[in-house]
C-alpha atoms as a PDB file:
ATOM      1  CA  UNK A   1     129.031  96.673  71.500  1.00  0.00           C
ATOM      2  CA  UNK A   2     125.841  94.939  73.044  1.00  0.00           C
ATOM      3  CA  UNK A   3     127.224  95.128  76.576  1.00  0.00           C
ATOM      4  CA  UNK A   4     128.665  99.091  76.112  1.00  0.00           C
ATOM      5  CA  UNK A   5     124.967  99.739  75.018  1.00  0.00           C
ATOM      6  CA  UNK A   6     123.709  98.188  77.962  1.00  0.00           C
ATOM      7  CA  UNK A   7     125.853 100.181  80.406  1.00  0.00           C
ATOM      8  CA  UNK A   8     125.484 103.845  78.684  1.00  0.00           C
ATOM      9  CA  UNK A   9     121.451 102.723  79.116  1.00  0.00           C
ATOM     10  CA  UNK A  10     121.797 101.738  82.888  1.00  0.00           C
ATOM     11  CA  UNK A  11     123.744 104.860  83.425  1.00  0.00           C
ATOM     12  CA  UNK A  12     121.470 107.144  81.933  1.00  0.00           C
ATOM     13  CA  UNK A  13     118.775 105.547  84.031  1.00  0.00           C
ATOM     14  CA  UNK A  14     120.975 105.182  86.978  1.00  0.00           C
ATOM     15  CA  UNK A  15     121.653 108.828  86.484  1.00  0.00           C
ATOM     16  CA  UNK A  16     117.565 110.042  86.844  1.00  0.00           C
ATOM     17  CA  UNK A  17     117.817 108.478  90.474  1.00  0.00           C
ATOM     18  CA  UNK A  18     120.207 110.468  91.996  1.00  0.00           C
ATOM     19  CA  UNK A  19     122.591 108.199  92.912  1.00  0.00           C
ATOM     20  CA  UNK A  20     126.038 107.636  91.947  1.00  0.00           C
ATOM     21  CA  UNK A  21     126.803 105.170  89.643  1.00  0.00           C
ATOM     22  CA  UNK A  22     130.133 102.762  89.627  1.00  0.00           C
ATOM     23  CA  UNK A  23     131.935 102.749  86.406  1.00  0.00           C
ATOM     24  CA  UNK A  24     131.579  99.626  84.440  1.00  0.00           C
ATOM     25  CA  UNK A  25     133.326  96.510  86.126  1.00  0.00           C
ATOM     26  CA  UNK A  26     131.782  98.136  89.455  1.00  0.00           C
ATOM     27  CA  UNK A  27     133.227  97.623  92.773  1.00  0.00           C
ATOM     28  CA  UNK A  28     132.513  94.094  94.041  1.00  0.00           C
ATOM     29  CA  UNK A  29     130.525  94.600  96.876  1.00  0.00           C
ATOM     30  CA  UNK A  30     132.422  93.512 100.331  1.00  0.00           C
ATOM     31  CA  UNK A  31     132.802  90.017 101.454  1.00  0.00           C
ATOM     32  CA  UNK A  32     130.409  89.276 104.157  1.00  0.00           C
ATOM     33  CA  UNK A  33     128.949  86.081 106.223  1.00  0.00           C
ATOM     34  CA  UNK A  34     125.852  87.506 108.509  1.00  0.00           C
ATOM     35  CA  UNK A  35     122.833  86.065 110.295  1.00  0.00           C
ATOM     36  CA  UNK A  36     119.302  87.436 109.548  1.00  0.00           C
ATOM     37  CA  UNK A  37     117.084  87.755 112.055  1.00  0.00           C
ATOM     38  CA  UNK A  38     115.536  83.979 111.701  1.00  0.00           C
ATOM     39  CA  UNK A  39     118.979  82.691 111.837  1.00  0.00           C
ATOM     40  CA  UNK A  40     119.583  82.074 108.329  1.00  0.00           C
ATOM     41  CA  UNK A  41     122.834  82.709 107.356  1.00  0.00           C
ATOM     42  CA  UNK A  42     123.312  84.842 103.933  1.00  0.00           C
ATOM     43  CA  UNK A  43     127.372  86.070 102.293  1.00  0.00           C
ATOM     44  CA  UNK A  44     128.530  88.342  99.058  1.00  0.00           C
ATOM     45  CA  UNK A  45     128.511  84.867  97.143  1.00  0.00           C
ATOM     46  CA  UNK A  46     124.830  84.137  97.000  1.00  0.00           C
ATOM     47  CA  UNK A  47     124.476  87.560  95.516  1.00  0.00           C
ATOM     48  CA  UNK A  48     126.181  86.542  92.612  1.00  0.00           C
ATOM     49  CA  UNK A  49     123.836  85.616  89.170  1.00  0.00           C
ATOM     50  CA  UNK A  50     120.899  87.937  89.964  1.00  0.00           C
ATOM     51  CA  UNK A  51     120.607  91.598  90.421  1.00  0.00           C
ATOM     52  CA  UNK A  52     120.171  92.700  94.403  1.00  0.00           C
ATOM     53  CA  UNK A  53     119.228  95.430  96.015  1.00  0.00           C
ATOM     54  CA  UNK A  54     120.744  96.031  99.610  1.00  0.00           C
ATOM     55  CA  UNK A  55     119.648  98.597 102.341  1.00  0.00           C
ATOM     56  CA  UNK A  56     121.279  99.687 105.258  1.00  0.00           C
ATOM     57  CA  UNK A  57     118.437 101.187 107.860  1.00  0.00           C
ATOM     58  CA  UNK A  58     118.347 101.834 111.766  1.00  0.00           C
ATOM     59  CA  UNK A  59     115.449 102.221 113.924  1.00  0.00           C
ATOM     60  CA  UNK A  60     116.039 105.235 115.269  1.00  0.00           C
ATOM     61  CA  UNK A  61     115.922 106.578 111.529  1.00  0.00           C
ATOM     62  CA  UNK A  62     112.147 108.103 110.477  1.00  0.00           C
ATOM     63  CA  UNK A  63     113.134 107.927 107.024  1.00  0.00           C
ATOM     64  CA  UNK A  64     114.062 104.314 106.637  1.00  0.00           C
ATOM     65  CA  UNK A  65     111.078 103.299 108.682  1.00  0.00           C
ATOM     66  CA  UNK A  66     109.511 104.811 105.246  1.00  0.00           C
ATOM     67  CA  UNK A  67     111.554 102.838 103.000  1.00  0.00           C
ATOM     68  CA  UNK A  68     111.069  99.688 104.992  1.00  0.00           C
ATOM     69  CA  UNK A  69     107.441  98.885 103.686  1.00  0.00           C
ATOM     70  CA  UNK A  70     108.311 100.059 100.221  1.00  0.00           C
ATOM     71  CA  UNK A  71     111.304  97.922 100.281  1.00  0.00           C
ATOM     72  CA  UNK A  72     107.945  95.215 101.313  1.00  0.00           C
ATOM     73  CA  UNK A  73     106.137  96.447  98.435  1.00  0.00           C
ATOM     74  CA  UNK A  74     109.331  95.520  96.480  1.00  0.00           C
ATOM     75  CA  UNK A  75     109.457  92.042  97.455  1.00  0.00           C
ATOM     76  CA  UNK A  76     105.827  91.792  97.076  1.00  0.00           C
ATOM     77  CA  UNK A  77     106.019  93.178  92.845  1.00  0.00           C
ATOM     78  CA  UNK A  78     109.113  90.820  92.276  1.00  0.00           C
ATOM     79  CA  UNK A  79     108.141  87.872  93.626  1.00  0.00           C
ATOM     80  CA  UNK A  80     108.885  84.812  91.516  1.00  0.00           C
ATOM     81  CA  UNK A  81     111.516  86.938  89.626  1.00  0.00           C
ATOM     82  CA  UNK A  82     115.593  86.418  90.173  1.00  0.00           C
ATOM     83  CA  UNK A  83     116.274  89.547  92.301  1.00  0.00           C
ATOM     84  CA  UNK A  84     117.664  89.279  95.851  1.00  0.00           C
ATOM     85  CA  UNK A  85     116.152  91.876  98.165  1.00  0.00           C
ATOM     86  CA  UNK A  86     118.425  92.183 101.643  1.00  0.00           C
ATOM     87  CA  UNK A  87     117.871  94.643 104.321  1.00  0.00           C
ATOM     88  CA  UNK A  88     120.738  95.254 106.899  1.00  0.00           C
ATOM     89  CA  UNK A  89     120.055  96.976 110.204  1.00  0.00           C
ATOM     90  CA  UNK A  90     123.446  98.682 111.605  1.00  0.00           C
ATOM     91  CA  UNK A  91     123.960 101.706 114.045  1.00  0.00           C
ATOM     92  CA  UNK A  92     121.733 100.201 116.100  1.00  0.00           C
ATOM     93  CA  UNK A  93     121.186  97.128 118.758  1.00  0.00           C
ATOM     94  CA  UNK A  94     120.011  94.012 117.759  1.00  0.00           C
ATOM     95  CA  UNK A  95     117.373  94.106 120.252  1.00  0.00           C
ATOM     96  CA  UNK A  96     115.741  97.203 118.306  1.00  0.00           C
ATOM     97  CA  UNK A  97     116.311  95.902 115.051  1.00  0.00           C
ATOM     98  CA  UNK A  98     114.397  92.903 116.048  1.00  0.00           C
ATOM     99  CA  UNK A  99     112.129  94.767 117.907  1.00  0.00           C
ATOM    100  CA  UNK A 100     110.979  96.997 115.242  1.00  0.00           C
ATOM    101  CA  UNK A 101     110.754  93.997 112.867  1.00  0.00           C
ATOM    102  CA  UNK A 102     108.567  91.927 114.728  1.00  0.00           C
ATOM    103  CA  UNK A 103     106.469  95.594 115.337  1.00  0.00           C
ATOM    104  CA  UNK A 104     105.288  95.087 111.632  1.00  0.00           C
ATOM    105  CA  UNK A 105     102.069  93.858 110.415  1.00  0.00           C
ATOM    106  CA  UNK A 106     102.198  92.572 108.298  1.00  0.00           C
ATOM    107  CA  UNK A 107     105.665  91.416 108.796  1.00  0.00           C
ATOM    108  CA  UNK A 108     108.419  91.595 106.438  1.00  0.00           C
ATOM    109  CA  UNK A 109     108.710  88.758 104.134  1.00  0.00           C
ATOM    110  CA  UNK A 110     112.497  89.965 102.795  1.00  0.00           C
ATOM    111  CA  UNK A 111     115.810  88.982 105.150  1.00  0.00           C
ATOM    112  CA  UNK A 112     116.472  91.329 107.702  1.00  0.00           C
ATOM    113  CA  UNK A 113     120.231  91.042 108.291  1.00  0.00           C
ATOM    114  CA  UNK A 114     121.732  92.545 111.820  1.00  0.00           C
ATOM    115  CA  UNK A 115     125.683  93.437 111.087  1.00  0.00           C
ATOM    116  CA  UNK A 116     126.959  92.954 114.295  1.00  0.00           C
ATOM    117  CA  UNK A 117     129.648  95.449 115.341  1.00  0.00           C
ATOM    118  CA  UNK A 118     128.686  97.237 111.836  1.00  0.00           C
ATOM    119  CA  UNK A 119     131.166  95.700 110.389  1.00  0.00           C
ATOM    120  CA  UNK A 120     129.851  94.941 106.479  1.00  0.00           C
ATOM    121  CA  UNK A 121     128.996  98.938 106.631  1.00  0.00           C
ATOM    122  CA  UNK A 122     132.856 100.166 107.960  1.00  0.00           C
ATOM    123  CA  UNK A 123     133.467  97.921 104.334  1.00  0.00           C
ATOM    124  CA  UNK A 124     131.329  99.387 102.674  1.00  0.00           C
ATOM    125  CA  UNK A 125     131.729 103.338 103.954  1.00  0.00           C
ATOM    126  CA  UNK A 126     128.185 103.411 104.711  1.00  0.00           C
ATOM    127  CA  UNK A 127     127.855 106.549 108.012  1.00  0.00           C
ATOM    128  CA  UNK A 128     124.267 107.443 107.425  1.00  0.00           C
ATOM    129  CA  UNK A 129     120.991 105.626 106.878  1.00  0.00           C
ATOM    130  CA  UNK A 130     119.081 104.681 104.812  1.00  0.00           C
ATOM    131  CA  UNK A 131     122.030 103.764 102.067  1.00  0.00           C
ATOM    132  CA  UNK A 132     120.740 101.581  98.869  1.00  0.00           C
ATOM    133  CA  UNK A 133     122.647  99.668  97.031  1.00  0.00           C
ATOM    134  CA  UNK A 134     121.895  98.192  93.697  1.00  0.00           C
ATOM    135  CA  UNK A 135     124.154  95.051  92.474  1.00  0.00           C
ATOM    136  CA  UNK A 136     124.054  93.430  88.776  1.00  0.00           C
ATOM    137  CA  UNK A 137     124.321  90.211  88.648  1.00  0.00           C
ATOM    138  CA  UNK A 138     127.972  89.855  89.261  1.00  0.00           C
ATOM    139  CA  UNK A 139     127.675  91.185  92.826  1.00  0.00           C
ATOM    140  CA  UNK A 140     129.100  95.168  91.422  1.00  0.00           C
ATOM    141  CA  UNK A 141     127.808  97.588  93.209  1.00  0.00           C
ATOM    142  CA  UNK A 142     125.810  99.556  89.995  1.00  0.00           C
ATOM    143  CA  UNK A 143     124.326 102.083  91.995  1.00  0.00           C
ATOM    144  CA  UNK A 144     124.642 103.821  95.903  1.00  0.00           C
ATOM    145  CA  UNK A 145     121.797 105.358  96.879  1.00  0.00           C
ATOM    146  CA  UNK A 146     121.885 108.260 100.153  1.00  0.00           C
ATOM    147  CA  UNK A 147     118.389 108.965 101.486  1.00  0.00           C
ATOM    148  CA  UNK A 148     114.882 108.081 100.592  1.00  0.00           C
ATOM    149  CA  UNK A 149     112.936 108.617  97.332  1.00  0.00           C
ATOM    150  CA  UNK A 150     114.409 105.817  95.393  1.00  0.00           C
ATOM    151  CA  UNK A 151     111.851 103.180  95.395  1.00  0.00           C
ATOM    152  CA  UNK A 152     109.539 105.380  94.447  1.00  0.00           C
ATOM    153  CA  UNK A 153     111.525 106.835  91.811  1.00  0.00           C
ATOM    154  CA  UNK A 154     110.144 104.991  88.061  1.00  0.00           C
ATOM    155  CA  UNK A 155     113.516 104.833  86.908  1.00  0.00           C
ATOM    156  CA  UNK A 156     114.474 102.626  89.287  1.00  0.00           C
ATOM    157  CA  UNK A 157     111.893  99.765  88.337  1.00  0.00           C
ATOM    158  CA  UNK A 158     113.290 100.667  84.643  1.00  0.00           C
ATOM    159  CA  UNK A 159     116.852  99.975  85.789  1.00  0.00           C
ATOM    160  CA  UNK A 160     116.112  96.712  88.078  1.00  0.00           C
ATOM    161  CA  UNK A 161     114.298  95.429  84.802  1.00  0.00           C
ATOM    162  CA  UNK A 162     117.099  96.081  82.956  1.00  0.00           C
ATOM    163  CA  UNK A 163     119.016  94.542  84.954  1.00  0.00           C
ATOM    164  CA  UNK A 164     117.278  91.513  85.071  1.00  0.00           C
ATOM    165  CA  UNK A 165     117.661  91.348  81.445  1.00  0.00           C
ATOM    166  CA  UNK A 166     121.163  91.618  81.060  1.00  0.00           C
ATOM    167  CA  UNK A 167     123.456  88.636  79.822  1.00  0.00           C
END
């Protein structure tokens, strides 16, 4: 009863963002093995046992190079808690990816993940940028995000949190 309480709360909230939300038991997001940027290497399994929140961003795209520092400011607010933050660059070339990365000051402090051959994003469906994806903390995709406007969105701290608290 606890956990169907839960999920008609997250969906509610889930629901104010404008995203779609997964039905409960969401998809599991894709298997995946890719290098960040430093050359630390990051897969689907170390997503598993706290809540994440992926983006998928290119360069080129004016919108996500809005979302980027928020995504920084994100990092920043839940430091020290059990959240994953992962940004994925794809439609792009690494050389730009890296490029605008290292453009940043101050830099980026979350992983910046380059999917080679955009590979993890034909998995996933993802065509357009910037796509967010929230995950609980069994690696299900809880919410898919088209566009900007979420982090700034209060639900969406509301939902993280709850998140976090879940069992």
């Amino acid at each position: 009863m606890k956990q169907l309480a839960s999920m008609m709360i997250c969906i509610l909230i889930i629901g104010f963002l404008g995203g779609s939300v997964s039905e409960a038991g969401g998809q599991k997001m894709a298997p995946f093995e890719l290098r960040a940027l430093d050359g630390t290497a990051y897969t689907d399994r170390q997503l598993i046992g706290q809540p994440a929140l992926l983006m998928f961003w290119a360069s080129w795209c004016h919108v996500c190079q809005g979302e980027l520092p928020k995504m920084q400011a994100l990092q920043e607010r839940m430091k020290g808690q059990p959240f994953h933050i992962l940004t994925v660059g794809f439609a792009d070339t690494g050389a730009n990816i890296r490029n605008h990365v290292e453009s940043q000051a101050p830099p980026f402090t979350f992983p910046v993940i380059y999917d080679v051959g955009d590979r993890l994003a034909s998995q996933l469906g993802v065509r357009s940028t910037p796509i967010f994806f929230l995950l609980n903390k069994k690696g299900e995709v809880v919410v898919t995000h088209r566009g900007g406007g979420l982090l700034d969105d209060p639900h969406f701290q509301t939902a993280v949190n709850h998140l976090l608290q879940e069992e």
